[in-house]
PDB file of N, CA and C in Angstrom:
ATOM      1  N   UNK A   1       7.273  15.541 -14.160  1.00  0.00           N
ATOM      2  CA  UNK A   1       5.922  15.069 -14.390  1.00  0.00           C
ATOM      3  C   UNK A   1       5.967  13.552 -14.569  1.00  0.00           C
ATOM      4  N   UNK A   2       4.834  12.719 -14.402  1.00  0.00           N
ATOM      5  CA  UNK A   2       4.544  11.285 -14.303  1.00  0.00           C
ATOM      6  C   UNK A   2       3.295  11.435 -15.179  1.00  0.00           C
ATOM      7  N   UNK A   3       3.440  10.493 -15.767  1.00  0.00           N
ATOM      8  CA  UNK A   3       2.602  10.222 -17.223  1.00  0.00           C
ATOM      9  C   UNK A   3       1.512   8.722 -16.415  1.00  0.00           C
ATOM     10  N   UNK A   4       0.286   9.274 -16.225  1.00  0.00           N
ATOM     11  CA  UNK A   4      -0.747   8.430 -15.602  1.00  0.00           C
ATOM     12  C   UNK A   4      -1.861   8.222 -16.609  1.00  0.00           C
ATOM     13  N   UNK A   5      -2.596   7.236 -16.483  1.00  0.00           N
ATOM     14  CA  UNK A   5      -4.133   6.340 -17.307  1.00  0.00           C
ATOM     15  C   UNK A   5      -4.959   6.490 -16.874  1.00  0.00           C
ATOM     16  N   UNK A   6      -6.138   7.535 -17.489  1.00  0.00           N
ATOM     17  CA  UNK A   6      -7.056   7.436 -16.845  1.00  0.00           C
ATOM     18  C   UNK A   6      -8.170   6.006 -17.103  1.00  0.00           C
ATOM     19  N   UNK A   7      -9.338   5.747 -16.347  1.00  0.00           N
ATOM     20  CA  UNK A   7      -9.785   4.685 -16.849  1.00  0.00           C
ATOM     21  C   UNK A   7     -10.391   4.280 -18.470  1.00  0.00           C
ATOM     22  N   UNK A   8     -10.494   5.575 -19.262  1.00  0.00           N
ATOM     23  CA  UNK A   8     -10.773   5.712 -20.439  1.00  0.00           C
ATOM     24  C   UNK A   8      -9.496   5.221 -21.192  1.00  0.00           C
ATOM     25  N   UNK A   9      -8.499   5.014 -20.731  1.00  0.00           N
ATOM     26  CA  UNK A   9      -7.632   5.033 -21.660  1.00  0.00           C
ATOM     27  C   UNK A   9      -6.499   6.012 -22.325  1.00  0.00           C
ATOM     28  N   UNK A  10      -7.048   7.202 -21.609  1.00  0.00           N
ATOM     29  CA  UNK A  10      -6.106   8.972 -22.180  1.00  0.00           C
ATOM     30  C   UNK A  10      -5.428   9.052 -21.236  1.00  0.00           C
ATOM     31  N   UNK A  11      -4.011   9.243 -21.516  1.00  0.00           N
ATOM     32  CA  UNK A  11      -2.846   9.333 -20.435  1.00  0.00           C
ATOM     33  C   UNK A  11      -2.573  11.015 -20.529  1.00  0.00           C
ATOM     34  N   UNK A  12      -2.543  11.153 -19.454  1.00  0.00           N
ATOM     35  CA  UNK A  12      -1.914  12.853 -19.120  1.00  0.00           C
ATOM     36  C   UNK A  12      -0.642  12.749 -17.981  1.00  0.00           C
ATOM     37  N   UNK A  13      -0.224  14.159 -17.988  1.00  0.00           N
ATOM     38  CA  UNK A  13       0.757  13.962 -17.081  1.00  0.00           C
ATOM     39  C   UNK A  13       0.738  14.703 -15.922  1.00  0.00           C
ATOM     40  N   UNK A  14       1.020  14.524 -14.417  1.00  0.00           N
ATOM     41  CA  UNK A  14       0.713  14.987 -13.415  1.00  0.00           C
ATOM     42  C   UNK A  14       1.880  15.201 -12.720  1.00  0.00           C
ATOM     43  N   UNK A  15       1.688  16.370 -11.771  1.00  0.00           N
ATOM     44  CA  UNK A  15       2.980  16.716 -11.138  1.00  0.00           C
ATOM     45  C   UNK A  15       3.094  16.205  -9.846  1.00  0.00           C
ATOM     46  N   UNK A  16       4.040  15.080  -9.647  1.00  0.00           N
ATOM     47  CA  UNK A  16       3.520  14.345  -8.182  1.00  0.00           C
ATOM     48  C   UNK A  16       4.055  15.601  -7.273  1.00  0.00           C
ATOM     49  N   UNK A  17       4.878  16.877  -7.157  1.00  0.00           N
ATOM     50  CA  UNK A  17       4.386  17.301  -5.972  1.00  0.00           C
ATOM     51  C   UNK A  17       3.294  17.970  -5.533  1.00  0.00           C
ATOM     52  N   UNK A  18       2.417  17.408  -6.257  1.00  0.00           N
ATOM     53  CA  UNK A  18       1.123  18.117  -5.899  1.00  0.00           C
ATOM     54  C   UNK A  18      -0.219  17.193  -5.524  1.00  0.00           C
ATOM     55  N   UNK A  19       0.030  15.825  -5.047  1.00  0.00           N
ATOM     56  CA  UNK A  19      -0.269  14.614  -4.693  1.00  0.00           C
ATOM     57  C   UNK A  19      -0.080  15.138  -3.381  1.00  0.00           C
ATOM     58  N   UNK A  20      -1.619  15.246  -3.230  1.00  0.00           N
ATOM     59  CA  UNK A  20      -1.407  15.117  -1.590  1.00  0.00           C
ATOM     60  C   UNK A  20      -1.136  13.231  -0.962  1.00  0.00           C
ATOM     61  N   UNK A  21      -2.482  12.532  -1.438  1.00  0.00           N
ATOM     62  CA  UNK A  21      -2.278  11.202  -1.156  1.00  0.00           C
ATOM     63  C   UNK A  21      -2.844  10.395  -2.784  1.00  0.00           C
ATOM     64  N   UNK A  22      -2.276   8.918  -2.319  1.00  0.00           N
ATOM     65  CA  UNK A  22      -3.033   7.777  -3.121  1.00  0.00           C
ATOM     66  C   UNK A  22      -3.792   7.019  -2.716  1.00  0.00           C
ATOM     67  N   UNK A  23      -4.989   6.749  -3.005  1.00  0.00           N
ATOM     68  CA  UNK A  23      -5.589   5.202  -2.565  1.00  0.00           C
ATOM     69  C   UNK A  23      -5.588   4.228  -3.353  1.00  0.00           C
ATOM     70  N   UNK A  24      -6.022   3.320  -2.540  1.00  0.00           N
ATOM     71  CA  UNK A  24      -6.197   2.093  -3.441  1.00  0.00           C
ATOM     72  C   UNK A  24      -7.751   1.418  -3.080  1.00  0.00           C
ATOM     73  N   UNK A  25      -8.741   1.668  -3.845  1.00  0.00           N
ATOM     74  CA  UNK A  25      -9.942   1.540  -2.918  1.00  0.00           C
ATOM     75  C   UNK A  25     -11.109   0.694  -3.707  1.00  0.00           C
ATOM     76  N   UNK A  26     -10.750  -0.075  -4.856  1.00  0.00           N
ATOM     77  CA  UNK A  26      -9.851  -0.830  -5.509  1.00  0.00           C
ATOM     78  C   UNK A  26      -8.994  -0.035  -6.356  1.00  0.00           C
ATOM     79  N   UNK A  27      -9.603   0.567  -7.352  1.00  0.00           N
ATOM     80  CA  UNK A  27      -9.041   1.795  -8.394  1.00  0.00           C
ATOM     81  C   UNK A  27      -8.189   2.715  -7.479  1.00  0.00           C
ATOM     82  N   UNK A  28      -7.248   2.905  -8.188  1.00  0.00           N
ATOM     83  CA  UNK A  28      -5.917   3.942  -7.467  1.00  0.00           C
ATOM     84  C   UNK A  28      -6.836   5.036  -7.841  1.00  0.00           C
ATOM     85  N   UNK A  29      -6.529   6.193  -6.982  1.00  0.00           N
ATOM     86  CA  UNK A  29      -6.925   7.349  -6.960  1.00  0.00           C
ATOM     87  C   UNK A  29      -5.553   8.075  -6.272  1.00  0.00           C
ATOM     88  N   UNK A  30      -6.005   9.252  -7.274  1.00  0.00           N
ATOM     89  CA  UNK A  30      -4.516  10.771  -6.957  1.00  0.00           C
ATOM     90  C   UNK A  30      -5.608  11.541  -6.660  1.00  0.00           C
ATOM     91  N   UNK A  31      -5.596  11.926  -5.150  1.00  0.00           N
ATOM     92  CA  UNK A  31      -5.779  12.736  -4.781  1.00  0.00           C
ATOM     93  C   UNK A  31      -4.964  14.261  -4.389  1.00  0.00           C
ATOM     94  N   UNK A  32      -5.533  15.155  -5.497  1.00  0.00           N
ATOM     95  CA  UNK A  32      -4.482  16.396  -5.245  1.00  0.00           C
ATOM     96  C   UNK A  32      -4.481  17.490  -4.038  1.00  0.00           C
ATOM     97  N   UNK A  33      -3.850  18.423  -4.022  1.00  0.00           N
ATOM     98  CA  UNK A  33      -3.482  19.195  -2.795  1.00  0.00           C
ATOM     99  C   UNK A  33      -4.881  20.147  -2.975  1.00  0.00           C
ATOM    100  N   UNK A  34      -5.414  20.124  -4.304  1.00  0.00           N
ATOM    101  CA  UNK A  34      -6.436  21.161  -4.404  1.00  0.00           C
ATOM    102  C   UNK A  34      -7.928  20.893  -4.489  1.00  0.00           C
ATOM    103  N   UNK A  35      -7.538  19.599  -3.910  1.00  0.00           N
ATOM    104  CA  UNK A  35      -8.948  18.459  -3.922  1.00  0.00           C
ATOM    105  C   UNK A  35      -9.128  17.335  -4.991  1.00  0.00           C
ATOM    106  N   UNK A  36      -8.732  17.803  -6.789  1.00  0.00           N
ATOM    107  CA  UNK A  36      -9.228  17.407  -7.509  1.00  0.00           C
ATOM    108  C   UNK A  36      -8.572  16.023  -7.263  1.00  0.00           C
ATOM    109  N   UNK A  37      -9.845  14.974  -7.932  1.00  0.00           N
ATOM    110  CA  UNK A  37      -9.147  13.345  -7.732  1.00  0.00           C
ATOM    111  C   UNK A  37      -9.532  12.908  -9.231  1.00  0.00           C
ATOM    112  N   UNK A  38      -8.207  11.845  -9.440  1.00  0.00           N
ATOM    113  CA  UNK A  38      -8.110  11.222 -10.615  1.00  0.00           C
ATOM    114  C   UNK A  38      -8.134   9.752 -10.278  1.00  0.00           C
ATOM    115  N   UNK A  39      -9.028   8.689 -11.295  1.00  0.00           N
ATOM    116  CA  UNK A  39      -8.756   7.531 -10.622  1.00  0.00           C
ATOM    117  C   UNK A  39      -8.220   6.666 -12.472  1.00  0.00           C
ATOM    118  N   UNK A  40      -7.292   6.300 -11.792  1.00  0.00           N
ATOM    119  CA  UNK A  40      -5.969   5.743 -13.165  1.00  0.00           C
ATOM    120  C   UNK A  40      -6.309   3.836 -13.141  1.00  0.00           C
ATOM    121  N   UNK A  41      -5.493   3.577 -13.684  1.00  0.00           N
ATOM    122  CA  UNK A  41      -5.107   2.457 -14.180  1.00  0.00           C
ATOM    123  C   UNK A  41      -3.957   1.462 -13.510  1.00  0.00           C
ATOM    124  N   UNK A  42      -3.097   2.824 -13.274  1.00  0.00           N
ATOM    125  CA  UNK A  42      -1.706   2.103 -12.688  1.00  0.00           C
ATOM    126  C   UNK A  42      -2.402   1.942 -10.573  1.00  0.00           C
ATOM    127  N   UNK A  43      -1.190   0.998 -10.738  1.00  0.00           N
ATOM    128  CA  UNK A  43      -1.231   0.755  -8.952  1.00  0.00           C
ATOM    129  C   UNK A  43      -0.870   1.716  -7.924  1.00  0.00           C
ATOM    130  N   UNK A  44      -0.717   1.410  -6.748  1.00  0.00           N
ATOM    131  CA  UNK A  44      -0.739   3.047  -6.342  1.00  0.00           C
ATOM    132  C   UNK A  44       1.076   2.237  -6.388  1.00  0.00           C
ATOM    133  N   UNK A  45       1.716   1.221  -6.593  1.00  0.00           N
ATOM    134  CA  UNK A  45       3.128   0.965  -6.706  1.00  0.00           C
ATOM    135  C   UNK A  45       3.893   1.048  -7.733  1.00  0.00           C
ATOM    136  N   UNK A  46       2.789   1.169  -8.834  1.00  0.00           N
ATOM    137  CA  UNK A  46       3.752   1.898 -10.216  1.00  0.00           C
ATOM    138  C   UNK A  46       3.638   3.351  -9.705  1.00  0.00           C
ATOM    139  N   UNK A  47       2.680   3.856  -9.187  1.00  0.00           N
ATOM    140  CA  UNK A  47       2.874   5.840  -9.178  1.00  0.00           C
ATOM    141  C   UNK A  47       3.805   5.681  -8.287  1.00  0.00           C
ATOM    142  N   UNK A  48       4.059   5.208  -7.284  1.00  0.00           N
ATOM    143  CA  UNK A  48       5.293   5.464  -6.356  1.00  0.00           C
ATOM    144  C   UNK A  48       6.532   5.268  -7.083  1.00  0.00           C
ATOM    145  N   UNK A  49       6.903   3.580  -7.236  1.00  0.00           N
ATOM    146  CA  UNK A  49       7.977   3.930  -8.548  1.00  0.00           C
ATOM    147  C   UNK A  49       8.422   5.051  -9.674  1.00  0.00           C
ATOM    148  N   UNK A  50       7.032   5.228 -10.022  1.00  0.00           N
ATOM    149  CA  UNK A  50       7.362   6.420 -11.354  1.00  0.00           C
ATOM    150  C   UNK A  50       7.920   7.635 -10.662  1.00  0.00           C
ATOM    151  N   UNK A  51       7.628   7.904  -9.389  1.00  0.00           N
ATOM    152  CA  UNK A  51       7.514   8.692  -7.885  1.00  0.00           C
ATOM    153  C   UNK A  51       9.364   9.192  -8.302  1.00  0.00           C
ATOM    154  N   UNK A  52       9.511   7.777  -7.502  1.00  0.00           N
ATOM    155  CA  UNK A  52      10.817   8.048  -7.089  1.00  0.00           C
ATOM    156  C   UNK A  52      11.850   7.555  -8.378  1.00  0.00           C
ATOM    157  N   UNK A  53      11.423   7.336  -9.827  1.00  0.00           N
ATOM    158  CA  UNK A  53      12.564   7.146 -10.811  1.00  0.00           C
ATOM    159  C   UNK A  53      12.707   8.929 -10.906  1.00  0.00           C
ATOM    160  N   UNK A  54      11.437   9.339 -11.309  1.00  0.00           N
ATOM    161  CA  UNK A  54      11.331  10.974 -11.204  1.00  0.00           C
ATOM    162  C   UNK A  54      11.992  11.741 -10.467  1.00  0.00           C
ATOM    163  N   UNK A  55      12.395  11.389  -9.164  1.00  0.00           N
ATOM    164  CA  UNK A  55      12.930  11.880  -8.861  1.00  0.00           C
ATOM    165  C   UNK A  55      14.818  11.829  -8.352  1.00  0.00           C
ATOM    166  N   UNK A  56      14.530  10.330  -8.634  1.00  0.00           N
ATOM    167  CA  UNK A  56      16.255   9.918  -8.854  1.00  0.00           C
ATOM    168  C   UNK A  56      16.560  10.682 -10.173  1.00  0.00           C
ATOM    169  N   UNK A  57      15.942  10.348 -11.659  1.00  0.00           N
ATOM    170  CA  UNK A  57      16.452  11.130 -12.559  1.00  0.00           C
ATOM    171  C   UNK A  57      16.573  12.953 -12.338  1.00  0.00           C
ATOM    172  N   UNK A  58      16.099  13.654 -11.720  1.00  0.00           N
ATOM    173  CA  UNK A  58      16.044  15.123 -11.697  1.00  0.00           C
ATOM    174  C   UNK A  58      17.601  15.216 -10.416  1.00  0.00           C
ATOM    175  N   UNK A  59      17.862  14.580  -9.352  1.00  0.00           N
ATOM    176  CA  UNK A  59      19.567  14.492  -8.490  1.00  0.00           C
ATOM    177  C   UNK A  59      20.629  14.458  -9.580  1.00  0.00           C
ATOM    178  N   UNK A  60      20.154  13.099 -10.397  1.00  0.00           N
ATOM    179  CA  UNK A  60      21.153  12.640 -11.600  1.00  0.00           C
ATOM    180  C   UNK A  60      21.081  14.300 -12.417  1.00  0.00           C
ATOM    181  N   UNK A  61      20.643  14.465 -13.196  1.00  0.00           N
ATOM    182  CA  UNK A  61      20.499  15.628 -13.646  1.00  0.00           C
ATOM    183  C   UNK A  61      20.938  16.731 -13.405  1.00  0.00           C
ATOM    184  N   UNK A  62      20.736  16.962 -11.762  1.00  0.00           N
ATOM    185  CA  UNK A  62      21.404  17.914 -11.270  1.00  0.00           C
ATOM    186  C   UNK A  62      23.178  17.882 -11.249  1.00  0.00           C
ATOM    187  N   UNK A  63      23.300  16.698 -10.661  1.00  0.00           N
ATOM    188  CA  UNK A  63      24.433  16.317 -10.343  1.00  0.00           C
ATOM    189  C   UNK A  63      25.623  16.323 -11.821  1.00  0.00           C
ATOM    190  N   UNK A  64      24.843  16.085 -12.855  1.00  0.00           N
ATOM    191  CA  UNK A  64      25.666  16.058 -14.021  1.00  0.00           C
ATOM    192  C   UNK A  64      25.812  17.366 -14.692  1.00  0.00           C
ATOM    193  N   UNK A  65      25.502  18.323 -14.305  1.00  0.00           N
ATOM    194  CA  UNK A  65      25.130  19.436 -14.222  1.00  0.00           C
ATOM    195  C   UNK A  65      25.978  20.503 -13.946  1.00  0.00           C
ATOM    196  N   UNK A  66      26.573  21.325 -15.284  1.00  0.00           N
ATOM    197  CA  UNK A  66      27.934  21.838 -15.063  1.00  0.00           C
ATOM    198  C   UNK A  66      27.501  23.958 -15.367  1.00  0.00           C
ATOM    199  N   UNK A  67      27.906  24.401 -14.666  1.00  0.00           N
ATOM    200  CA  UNK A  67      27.752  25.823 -14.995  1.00  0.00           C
ATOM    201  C   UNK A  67      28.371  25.909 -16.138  1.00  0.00           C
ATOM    202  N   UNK A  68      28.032  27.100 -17.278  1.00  0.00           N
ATOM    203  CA  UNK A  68      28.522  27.531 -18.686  1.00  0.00           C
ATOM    204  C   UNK A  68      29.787  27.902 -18.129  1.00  0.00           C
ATOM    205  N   UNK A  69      30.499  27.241 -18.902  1.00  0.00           N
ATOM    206  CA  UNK A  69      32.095  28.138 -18.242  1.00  0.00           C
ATOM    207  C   UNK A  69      33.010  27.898 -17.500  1.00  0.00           C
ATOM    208  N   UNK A  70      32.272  26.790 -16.390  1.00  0.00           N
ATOM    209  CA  UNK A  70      32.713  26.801 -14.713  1.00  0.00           C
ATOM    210  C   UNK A  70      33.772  25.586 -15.661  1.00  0.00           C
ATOM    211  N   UNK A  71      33.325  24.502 -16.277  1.00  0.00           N
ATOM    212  CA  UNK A  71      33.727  22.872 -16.698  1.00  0.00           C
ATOM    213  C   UNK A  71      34.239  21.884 -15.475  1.00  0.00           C
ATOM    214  N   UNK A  72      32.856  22.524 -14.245  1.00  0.00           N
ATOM    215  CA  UNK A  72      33.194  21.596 -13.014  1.00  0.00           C
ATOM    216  C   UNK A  72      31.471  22.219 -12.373  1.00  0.00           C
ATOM    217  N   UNK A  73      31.347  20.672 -11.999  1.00  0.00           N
ATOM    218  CA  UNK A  73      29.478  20.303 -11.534  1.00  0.00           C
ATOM    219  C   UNK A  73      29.472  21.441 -10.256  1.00  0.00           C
ATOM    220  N   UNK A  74      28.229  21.975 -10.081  1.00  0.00           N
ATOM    221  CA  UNK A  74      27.849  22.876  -9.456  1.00  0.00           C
ATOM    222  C   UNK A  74      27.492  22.081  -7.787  1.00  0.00           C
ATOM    223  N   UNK A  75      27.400  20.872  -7.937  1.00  0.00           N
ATOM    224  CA  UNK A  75      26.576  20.334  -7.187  1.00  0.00           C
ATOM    225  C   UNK A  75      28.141  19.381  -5.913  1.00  0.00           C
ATOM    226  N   UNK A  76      27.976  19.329  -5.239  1.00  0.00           N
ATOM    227  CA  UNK A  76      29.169  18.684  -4.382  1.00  0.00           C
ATOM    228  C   UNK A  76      28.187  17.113  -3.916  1.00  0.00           C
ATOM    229  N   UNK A  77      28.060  15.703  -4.212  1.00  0.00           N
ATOM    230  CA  UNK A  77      27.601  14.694  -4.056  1.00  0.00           C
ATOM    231  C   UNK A  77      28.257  13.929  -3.144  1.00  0.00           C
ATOM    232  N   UNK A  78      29.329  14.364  -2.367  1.00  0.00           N
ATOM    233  CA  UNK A  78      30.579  13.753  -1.774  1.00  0.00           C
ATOM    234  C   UNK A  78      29.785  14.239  -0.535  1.00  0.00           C
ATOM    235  N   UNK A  79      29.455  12.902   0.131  1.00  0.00           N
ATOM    236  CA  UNK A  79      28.777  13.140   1.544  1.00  0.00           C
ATOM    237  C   UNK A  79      30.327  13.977   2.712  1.00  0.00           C
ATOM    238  N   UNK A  80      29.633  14.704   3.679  1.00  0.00           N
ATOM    239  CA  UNK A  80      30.991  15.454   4.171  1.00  0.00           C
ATOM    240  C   UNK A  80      30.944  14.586   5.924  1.00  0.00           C
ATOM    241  N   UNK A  81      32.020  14.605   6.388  1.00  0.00           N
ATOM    242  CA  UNK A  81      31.522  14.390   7.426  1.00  0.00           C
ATOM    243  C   UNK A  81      30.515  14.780   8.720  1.00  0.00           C
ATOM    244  N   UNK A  82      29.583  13.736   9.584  1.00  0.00           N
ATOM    245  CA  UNK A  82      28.686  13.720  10.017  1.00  0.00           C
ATOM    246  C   UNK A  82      27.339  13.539   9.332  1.00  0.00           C
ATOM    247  N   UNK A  83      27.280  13.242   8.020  1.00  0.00           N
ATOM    248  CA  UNK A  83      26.402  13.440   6.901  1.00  0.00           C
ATOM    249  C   UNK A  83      25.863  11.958   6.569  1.00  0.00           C
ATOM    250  N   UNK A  84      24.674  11.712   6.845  1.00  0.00           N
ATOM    251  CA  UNK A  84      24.361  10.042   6.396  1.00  0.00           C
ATOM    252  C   UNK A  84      24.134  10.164   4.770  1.00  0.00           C
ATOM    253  N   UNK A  85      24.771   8.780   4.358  1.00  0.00           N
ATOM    254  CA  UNK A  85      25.091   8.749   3.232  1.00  0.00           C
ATOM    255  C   UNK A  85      23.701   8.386   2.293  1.00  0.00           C
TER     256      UNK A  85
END
């Protein structure tokens, strides 16, 4: 989840995969997959940032990420060959 402003001032949190698009029309607007639109505070370049820290932190996460028991990561991060890095 990404923690967004609405123009009042009350921050909630939204699940960007459910962002269909953003505008910028001046006010950013989240437009969702189910129609509903929110128009925030932030730029549509902080929601992208927040976008993709969100989702660098949840790889990281994964990646550090050890089965009960196993005491070795579930996840293989070692590009293999033919594999862009």
């Amino acid at each position: 989840m990404i923690v967004v402003t609405r123009l009042n001032r009350t921050r909630f949190a939204v699940n960007p995969d459910l962002i269909e698009r953003i505008q910028a029309t001046p006010d950013t607007t989240l437009i969702m997959v189910d129609g509903a639109t929110f128009v925030i505070t932030e730029t549509m370049d902080e929601v992208i940032d927040q976008i993709v820290d969100l989702r660098a932190r949840v790889l990281a996460a994964a990646h550090r990420w050890t089965a009960p028991g196993s005491g070795t990561t579930t996840i293989d991060a070692t590009p293999h060959s033919g594999e862009d890095v």
